[in-house]
N, C-alpha and C. Protein backbone atom coordinates (compact mmCIF):
# COMPACT_ATOMS: atom_id res chain seq x y z
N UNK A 1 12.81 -5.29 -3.24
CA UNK A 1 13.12 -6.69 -2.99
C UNK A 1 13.91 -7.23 -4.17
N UNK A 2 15.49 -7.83 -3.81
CA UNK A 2 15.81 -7.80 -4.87
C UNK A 2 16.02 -9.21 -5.18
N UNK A 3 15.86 -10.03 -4.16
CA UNK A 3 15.96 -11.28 -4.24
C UNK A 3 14.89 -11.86 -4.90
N UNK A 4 15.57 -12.77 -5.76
CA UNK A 4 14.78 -13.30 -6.87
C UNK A 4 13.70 -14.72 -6.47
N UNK A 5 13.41 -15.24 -5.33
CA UNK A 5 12.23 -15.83 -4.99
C UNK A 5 10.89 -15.00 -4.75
N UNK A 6 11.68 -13.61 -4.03
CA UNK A 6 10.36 -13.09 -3.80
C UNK A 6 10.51 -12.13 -4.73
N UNK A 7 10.06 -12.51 -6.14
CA UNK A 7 9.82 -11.32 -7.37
C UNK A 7 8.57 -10.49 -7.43
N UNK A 8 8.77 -9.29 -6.59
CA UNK A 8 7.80 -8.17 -6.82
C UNK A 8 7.04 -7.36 -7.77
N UNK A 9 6.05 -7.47 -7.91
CA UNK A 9 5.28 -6.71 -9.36
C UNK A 9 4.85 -5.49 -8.86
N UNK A 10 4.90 -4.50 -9.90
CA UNK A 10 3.85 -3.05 -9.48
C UNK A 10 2.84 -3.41 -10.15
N UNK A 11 2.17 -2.45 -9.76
CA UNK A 11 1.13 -2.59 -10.40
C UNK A 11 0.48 -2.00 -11.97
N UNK A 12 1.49 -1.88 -12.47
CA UNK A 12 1.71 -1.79 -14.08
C UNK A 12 2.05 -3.04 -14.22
N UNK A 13 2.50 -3.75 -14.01
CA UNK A 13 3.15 -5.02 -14.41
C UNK A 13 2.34 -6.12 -14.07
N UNK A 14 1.48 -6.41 -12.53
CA UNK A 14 0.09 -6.94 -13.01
C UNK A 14 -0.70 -6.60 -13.63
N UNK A 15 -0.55 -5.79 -14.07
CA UNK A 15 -1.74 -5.18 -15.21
C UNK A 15 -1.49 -5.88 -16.40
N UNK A 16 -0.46 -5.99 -16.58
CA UNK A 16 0.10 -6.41 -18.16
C UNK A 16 -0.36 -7.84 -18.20
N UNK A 17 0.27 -8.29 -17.16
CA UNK A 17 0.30 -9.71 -16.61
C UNK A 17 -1.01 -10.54 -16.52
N UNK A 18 -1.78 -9.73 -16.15
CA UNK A 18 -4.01 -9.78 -16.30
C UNK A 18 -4.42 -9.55 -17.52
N UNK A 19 -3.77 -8.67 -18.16
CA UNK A 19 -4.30 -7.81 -19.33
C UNK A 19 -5.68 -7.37 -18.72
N UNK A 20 -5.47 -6.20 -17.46
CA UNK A 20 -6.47 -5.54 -17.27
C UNK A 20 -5.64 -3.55 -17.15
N UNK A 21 -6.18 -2.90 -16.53
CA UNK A 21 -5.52 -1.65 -16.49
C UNK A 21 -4.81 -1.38 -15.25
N UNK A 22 -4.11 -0.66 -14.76
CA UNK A 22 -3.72 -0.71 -13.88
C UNK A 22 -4.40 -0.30 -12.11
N UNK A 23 -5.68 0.52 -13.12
CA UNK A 23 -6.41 0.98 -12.08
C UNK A 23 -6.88 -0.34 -11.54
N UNK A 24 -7.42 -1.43 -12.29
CA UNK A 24 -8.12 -2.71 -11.60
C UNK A 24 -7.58 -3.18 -10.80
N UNK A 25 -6.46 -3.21 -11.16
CA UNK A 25 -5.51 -4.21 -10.24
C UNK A 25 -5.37 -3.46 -8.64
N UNK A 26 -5.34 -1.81 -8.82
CA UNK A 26 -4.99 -1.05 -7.57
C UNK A 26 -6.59 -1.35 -6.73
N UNK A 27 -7.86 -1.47 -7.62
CA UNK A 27 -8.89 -1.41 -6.79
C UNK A 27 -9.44 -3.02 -6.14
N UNK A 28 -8.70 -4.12 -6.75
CA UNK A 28 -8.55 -5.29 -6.81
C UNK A 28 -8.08 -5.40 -5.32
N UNK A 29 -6.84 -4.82 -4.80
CA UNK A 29 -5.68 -4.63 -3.78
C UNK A 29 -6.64 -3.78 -2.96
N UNK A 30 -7.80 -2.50 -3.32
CA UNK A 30 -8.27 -2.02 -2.09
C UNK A 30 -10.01 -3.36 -1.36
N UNK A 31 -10.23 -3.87 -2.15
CA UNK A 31 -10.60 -4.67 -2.08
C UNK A 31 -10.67 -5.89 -1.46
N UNK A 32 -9.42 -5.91 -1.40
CA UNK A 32 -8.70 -7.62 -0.38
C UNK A 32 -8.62 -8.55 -1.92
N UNK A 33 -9.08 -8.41 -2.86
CA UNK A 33 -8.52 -9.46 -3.94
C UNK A 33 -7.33 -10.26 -4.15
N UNK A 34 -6.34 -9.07 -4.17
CA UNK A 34 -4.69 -9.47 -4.27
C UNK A 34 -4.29 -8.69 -3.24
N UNK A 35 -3.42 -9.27 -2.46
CA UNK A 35 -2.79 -9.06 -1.40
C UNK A 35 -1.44 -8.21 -1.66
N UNK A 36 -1.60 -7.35 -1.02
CA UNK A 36 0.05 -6.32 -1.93
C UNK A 36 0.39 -5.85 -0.61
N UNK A 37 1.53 -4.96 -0.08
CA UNK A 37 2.52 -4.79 0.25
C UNK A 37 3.03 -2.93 -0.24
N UNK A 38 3.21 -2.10 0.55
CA UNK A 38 3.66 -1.08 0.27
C UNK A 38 4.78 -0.83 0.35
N UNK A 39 5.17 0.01 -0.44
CA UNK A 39 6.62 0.70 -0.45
C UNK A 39 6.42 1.97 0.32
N UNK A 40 8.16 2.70 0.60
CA UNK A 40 7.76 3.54 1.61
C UNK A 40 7.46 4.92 0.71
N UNK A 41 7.46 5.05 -0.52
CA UNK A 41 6.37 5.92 -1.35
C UNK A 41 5.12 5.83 -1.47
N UNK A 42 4.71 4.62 -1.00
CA UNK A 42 3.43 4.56 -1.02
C UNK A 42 2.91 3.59 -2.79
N UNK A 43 3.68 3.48 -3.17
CA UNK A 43 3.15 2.10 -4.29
C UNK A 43 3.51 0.77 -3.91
N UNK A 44 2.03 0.40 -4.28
CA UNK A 44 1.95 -1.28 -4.02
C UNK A 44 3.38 -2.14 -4.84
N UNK A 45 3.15 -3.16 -3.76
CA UNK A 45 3.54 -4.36 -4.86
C UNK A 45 3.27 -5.88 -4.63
N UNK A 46 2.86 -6.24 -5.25
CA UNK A 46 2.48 -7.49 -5.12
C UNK A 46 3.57 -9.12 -5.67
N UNK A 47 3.47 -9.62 -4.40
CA UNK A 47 4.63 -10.62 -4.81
C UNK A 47 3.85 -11.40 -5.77
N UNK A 48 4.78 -12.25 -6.88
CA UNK A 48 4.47 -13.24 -7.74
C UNK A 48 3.29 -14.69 -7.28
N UNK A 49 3.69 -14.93 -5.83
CA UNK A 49 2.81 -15.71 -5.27
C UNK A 49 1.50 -15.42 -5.00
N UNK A 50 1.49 -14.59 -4.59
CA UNK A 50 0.20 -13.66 -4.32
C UNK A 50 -0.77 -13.42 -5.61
N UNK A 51 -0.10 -12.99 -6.88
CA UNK A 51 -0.31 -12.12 -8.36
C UNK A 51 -1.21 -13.96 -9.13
N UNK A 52 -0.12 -15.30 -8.49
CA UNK A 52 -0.34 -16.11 -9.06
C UNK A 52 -1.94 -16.49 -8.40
N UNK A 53 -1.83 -17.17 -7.08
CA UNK A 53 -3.02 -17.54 -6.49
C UNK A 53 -4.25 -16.92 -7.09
N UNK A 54 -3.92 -15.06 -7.13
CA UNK A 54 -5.31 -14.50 -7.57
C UNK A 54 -5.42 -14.73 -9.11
N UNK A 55 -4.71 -15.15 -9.77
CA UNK A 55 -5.05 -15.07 -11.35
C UNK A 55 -5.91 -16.78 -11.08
N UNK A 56 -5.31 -17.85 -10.32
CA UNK A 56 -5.91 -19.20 -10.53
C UNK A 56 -7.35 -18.84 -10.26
N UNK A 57 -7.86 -17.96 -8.80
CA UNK A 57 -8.75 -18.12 -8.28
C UNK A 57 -9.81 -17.30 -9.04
N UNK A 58 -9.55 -16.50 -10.13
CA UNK A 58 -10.49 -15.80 -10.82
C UNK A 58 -10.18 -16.26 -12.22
N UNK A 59 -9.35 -17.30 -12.42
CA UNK A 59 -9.35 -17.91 -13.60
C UNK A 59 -9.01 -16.99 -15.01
N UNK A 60 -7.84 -15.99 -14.26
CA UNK A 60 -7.40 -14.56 -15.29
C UNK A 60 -5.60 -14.88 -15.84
N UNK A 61 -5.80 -15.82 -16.88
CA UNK A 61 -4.74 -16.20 -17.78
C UNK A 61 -4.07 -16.75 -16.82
N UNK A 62 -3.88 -17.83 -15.98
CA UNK A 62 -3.26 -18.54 -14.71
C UNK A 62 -1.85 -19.20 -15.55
N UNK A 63 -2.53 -20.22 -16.53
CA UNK A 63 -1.06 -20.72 -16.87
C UNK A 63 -0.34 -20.59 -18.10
N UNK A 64 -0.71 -19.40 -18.31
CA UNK A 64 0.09 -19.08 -19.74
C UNK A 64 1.10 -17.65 -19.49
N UNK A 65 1.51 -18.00 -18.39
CA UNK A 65 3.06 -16.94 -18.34
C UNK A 65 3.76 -16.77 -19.26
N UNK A 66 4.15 -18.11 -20.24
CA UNK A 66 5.03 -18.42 -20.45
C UNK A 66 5.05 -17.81 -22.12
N UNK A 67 3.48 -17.66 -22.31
CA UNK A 67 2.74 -17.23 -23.74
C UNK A 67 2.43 -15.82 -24.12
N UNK A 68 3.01 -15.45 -22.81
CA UNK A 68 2.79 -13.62 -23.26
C UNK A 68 4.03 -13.38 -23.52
N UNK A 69 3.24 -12.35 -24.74
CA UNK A 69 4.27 -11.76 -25.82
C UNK A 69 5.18 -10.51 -24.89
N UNK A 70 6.37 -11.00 -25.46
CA UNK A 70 7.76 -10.26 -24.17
C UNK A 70 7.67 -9.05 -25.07
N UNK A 71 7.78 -7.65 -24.80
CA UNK A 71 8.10 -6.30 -25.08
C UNK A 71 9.25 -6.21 -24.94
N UNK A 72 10.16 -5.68 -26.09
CA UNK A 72 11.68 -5.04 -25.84
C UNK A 72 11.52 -3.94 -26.46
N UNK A 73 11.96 -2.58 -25.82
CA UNK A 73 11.91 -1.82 -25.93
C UNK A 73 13.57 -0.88 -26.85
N UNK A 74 13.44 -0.75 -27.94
CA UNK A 74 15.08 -0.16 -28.03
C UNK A 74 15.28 0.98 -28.89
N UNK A 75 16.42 1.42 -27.94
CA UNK A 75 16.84 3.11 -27.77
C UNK A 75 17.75 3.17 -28.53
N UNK A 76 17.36 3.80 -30.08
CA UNK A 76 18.53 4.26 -30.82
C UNK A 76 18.37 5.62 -31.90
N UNK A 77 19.11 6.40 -31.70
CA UNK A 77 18.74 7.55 -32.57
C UNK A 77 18.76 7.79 -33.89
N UNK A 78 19.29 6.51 -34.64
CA UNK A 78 19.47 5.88 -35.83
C UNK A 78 18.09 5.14 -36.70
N UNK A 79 17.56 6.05 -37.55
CA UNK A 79 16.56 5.13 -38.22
C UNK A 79 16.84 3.86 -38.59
N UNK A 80 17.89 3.92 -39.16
CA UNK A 80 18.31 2.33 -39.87
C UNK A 80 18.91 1.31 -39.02
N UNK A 81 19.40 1.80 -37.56
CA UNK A 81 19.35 0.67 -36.70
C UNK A 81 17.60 0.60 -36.31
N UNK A 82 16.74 1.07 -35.82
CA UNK A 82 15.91 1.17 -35.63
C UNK A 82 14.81 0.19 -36.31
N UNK A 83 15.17 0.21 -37.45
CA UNK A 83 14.14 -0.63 -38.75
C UNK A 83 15.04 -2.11 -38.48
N UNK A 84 16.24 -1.74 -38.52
CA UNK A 84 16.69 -3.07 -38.89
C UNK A 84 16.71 -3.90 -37.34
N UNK A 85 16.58 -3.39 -36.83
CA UNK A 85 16.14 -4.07 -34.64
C UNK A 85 14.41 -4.56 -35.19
N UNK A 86 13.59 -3.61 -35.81
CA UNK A 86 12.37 -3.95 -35.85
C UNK A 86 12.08 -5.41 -36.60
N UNK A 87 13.04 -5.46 -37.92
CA UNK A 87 12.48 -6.93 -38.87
C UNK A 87 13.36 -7.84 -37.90
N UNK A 88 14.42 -7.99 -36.98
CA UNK A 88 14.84 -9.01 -36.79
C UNK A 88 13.92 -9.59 -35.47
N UNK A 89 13.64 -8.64 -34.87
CA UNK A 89 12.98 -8.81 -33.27
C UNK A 89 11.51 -9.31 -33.75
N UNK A 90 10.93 -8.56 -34.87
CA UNK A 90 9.37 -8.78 -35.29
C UNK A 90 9.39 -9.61 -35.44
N UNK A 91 10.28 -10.60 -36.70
CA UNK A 91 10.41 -12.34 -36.79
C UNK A 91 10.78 -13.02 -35.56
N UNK A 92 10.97 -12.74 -34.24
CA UNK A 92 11.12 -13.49 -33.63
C UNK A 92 10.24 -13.45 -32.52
N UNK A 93 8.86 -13.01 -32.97
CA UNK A 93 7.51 -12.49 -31.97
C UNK A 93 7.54 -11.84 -31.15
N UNK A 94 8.74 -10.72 -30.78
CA UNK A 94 8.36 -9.59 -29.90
C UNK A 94 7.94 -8.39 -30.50
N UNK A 95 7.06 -7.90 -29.06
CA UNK A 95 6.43 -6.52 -29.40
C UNK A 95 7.56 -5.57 -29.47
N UNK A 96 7.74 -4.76 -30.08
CA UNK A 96 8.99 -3.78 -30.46
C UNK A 96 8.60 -2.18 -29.60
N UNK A 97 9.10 -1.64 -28.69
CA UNK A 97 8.84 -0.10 -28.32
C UNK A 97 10.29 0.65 -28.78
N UNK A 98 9.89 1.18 -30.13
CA UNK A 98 10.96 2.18 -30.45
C UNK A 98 11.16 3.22 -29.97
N UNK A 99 12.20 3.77 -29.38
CA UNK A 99 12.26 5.20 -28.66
C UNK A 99 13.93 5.77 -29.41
N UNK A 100 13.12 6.75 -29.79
CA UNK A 100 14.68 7.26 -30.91
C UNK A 100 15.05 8.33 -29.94
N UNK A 101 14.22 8.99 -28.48
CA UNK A 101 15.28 10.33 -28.25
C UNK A 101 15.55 10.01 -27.04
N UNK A 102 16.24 9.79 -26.35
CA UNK A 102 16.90 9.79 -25.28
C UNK A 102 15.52 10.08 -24.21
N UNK A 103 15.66 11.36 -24.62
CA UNK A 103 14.72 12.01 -23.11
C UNK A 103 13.18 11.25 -23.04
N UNK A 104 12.96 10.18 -23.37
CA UNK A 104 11.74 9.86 -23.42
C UNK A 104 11.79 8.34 -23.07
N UNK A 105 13.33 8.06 -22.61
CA UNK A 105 13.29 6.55 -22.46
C UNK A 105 12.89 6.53 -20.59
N UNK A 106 13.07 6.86 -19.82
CA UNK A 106 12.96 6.86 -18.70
C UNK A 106 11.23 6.27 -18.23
N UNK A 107 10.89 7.92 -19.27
CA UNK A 107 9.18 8.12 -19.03
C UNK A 107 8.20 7.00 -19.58
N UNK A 108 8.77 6.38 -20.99
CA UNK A 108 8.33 5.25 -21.72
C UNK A 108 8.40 3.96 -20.57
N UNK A 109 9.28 3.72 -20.27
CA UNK A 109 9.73 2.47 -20.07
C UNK A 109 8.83 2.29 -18.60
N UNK A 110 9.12 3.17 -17.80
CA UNK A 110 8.28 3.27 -16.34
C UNK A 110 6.73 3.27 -16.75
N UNK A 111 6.07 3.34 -18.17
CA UNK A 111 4.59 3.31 -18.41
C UNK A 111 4.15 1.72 -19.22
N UNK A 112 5.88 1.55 -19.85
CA UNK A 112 5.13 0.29 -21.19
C UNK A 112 5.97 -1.19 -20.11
N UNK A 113 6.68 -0.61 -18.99
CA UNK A 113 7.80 -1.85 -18.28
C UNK A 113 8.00 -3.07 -19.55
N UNK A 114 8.94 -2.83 -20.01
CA UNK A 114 9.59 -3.57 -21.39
C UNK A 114 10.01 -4.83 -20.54
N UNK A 115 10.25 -6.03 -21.15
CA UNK A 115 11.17 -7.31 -20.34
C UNK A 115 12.58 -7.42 -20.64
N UNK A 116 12.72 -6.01 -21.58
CA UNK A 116 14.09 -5.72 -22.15
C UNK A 116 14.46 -4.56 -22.82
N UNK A 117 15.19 -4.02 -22.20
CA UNK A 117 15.74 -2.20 -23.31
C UNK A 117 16.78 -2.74 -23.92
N UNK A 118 17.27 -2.37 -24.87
CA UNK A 118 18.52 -2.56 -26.22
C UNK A 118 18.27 -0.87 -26.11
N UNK A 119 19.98 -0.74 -24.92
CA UNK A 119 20.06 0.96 -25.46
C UNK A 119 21.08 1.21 -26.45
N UNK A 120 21.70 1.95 -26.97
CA UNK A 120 22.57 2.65 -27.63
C UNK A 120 23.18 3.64 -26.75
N UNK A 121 24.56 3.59 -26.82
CA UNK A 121 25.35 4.40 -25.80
C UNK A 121 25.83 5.84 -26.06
N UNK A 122 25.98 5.84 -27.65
CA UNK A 122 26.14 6.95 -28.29
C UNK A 122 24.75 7.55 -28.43
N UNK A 123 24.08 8.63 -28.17
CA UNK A 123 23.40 9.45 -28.33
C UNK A 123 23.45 11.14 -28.41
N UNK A 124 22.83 11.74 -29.05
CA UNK A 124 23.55 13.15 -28.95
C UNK A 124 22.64 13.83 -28.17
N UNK A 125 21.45 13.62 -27.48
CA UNK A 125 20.90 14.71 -26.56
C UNK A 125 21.78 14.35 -24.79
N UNK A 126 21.36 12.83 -25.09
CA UNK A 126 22.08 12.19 -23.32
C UNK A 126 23.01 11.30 -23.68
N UNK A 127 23.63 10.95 -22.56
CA UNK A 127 24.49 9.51 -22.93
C UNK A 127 23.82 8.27 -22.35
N UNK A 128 24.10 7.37 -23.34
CA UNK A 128 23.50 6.09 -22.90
C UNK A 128 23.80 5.48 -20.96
N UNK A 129 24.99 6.51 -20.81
CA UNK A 129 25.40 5.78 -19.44
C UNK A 129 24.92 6.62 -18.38
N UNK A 130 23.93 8.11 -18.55
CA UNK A 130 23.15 8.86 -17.41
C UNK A 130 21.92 7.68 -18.04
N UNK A 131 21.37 7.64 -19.24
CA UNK A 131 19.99 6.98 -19.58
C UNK A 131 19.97 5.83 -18.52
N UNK A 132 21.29 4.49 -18.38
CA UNK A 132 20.91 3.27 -17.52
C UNK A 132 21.31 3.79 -16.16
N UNK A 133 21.81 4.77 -15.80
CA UNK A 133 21.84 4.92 -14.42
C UNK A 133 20.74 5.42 -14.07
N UNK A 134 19.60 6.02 -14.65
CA UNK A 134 18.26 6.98 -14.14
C UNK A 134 17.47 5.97 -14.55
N UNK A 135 17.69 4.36 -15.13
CA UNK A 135 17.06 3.22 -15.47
C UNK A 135 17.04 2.68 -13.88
N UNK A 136 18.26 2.21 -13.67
CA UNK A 136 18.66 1.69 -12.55
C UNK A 136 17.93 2.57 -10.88
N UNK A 137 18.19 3.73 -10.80
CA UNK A 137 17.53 4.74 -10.12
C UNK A 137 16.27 4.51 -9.59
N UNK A 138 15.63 4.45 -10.53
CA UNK A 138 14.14 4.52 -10.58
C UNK A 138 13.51 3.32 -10.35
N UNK A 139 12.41 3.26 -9.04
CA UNK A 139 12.01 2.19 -8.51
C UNK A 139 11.33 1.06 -9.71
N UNK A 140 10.64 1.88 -10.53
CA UNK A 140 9.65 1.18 -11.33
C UNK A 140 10.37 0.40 -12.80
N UNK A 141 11.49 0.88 -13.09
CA UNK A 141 12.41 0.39 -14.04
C UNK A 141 14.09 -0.41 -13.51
N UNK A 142 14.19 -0.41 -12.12
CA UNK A 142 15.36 -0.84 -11.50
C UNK A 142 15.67 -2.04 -12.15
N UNK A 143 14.80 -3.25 -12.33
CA UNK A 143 14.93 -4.74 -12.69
C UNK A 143 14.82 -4.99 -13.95
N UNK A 144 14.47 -4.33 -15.23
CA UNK A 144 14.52 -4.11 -16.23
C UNK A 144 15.57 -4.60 -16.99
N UNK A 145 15.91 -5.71 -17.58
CA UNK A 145 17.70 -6.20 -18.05
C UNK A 145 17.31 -4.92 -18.93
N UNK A 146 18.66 -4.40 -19.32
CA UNK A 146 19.23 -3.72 -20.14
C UNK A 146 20.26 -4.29 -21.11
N UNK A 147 20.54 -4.56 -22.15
CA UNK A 147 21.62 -4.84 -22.95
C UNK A 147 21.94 -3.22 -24.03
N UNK A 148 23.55 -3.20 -23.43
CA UNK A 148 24.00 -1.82 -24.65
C UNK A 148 24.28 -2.58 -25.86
N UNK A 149 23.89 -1.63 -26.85
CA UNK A 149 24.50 -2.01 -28.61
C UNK A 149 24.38 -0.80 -28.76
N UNK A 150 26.05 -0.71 -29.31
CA UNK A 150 26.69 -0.13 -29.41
C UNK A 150 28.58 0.17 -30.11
N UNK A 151 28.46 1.30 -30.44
CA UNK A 151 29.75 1.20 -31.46
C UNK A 151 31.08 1.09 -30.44
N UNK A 152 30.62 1.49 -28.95
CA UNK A 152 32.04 1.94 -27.79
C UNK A 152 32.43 0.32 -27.55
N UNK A 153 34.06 0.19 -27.95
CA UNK A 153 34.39 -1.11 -27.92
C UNK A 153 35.57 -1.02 -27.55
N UNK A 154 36.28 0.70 -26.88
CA UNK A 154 37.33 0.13 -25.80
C UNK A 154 36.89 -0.55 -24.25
N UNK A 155 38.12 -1.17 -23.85
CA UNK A 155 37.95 -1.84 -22.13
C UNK A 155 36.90 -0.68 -21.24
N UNK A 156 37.76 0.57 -21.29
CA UNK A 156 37.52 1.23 -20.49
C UNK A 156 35.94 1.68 -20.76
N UNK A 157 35.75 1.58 -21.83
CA UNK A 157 34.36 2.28 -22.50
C UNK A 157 32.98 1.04 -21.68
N UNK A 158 33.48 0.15 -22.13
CA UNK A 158 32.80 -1.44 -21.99
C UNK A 158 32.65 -1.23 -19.87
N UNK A 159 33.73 -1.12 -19.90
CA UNK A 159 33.64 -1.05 -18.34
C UNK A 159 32.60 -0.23 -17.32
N UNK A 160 32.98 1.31 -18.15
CA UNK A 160 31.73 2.36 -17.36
C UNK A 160 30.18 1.88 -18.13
N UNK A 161 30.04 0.61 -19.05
CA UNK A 161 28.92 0.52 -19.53
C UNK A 161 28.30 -0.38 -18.43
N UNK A 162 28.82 -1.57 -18.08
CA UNK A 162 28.38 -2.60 -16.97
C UNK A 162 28.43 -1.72 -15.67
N UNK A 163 29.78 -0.66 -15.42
CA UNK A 163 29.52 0.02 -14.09
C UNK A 163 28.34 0.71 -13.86
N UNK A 164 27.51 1.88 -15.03
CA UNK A 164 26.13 2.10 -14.80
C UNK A 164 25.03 1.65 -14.68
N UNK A 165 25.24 -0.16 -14.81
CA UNK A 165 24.13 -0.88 -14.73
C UNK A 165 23.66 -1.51 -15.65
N UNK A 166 24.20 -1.58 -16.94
CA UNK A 166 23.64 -2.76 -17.92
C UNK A 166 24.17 -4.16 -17.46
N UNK A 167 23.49 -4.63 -18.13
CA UNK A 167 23.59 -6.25 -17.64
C UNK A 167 24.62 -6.62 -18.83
N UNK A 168 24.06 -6.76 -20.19
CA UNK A 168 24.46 -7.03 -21.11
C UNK A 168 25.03 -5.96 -22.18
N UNK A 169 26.07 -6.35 -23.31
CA UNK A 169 26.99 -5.50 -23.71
C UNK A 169 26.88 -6.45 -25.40
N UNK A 170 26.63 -5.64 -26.32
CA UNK A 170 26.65 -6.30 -27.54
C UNK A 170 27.46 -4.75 -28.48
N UNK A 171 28.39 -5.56 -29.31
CA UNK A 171 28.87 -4.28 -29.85
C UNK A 171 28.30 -4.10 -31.56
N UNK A 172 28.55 -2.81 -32.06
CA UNK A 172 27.85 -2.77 -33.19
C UNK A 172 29.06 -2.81 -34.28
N UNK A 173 29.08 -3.85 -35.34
CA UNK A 173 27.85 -4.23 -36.23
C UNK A 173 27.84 -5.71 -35.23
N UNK A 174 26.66 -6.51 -35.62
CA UNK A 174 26.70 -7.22 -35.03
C UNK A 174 26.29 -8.27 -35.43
N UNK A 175 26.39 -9.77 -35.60
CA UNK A 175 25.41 -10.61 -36.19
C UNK A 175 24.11 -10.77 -35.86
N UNK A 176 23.19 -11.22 -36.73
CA UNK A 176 21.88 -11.65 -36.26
C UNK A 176 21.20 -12.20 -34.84
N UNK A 177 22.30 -14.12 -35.00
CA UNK A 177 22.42 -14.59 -34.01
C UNK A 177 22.81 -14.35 -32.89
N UNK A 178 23.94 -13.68 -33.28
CA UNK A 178 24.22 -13.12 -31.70
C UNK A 178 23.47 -12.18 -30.61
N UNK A 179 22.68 -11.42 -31.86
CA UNK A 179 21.59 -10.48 -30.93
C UNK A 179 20.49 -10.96 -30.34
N UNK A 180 20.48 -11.90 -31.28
CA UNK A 180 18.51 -12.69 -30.58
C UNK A 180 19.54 -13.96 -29.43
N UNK A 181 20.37 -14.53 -29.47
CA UNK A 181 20.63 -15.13 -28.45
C UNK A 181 20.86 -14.16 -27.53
N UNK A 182 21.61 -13.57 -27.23
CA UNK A 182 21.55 -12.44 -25.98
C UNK A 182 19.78 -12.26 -26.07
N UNK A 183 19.16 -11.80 -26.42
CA UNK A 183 17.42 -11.40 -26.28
C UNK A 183 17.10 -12.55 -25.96
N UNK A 184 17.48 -13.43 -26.25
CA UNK A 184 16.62 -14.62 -25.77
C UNK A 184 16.97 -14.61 -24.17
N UNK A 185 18.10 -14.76 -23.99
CA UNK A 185 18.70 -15.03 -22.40
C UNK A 185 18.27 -13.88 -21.67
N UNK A 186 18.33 -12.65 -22.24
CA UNK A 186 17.79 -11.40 -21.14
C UNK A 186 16.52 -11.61 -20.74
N UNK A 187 15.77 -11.99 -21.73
CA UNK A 187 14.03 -11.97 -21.46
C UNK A 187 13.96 -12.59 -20.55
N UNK A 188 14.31 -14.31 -20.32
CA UNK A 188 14.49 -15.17 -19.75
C UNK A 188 14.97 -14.54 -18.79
N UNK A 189 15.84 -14.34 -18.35
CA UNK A 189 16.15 -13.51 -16.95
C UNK A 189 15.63 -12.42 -16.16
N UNK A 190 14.98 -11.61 -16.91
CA UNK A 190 13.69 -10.50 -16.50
C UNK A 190 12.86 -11.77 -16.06
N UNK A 191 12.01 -12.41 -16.48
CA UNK A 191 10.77 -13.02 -15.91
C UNK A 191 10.67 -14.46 -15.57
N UNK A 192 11.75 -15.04 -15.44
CA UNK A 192 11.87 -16.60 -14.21
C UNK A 192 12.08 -16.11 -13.09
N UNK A 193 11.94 -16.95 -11.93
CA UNK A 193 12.24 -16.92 -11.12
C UNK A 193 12.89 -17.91 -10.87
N UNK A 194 13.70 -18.00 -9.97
CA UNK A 194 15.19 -18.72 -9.88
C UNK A 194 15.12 -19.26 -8.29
């Protein structure tokens, strides 16, 4: 569902959203608690309306959406981008998921569902542009904003970056401001509804 009134959760993502595990939430749903909806794999999902009613009616963090701490998750094979993503993002109260190798961003992200990846396009095991297309791919990470940072700053380069599915495009070096305003607007766009 890609339309943004009816914003669909898995059930990793009410989990987060409860701060319970994911198993609760699935036995919650066999239960009649929260009302969910299958996919034709066979994983739930539960619309936002549904996720909301049951948090009021069991009184499980109802109106503080707005107060959970956003996870960005970012992919760079560079220690010193890495540290230096960590002090700017840490001062600005997000949880940080560092993933330095490529092959582990797929599997991470489908377990920790970030409200934001910051990939890097240059990598030497994969390229950043199979990493957001197997982002995009994949049911459980499809909605995920993505922003690239990154050193590729021809047209054509920039182009196959938005064609695989990033949303957002920041080039490297980069200012401060400019990165946490883009983070600010992505987050914001992962989790309103519109």
């Amino acid at each position: 569902m890609t339309d943004r009134d009816h914003k669909a959760f898995t059930t990793f993502e009410a989990a987060k959203i409860c701060h319970v595990t994911h198993h609760s939430i699935k036995n919650w749903i066999k239960q009649g608690l929260i009302k969910a909806s299958r996919t034709p794999g066979g994983h739930y999902r539960i619309l936002e309306n549904d996720l909301d009613s049951f948090r009021d009616e069991y009184d499980m963090f109802p109106k503080e959406k707005d107060d959970v701490r956003r996870r960005v998750m970012v992919v760079d094979d560079d220690p010193d981008a890495l540290a230096m993503m960590d002090k700017i993002l840490t001062d600005e109260g997000v949880e940080l998921v560092k993933v330095s190798n490529a092959t582990e961003v797929g599997l991470k992200a489908a377990q920790l569902l970030p409200d934001l990846i910051l990939l890097d396009f240059l990598m030497p095991e994969i390229n950043g542009f199979d990493v957001c297309k197997a982002l995009r791919d994949n049911d459980l990470t499809r909605n995920i904003p993505i922003m690239a940072v990154t050193c590729l700053i021809k047209e054509q380069d920039i182009e196959r970056i938005f064609a695989s599915g990033a949303d957002e495009y920041l080039a490297k070096p980069f200012k401060v401001n400019q990165l946490l305003g883009k983070v600010r607007d992505l987050i914001g766009k992962g989790r309103t509804v519109e």
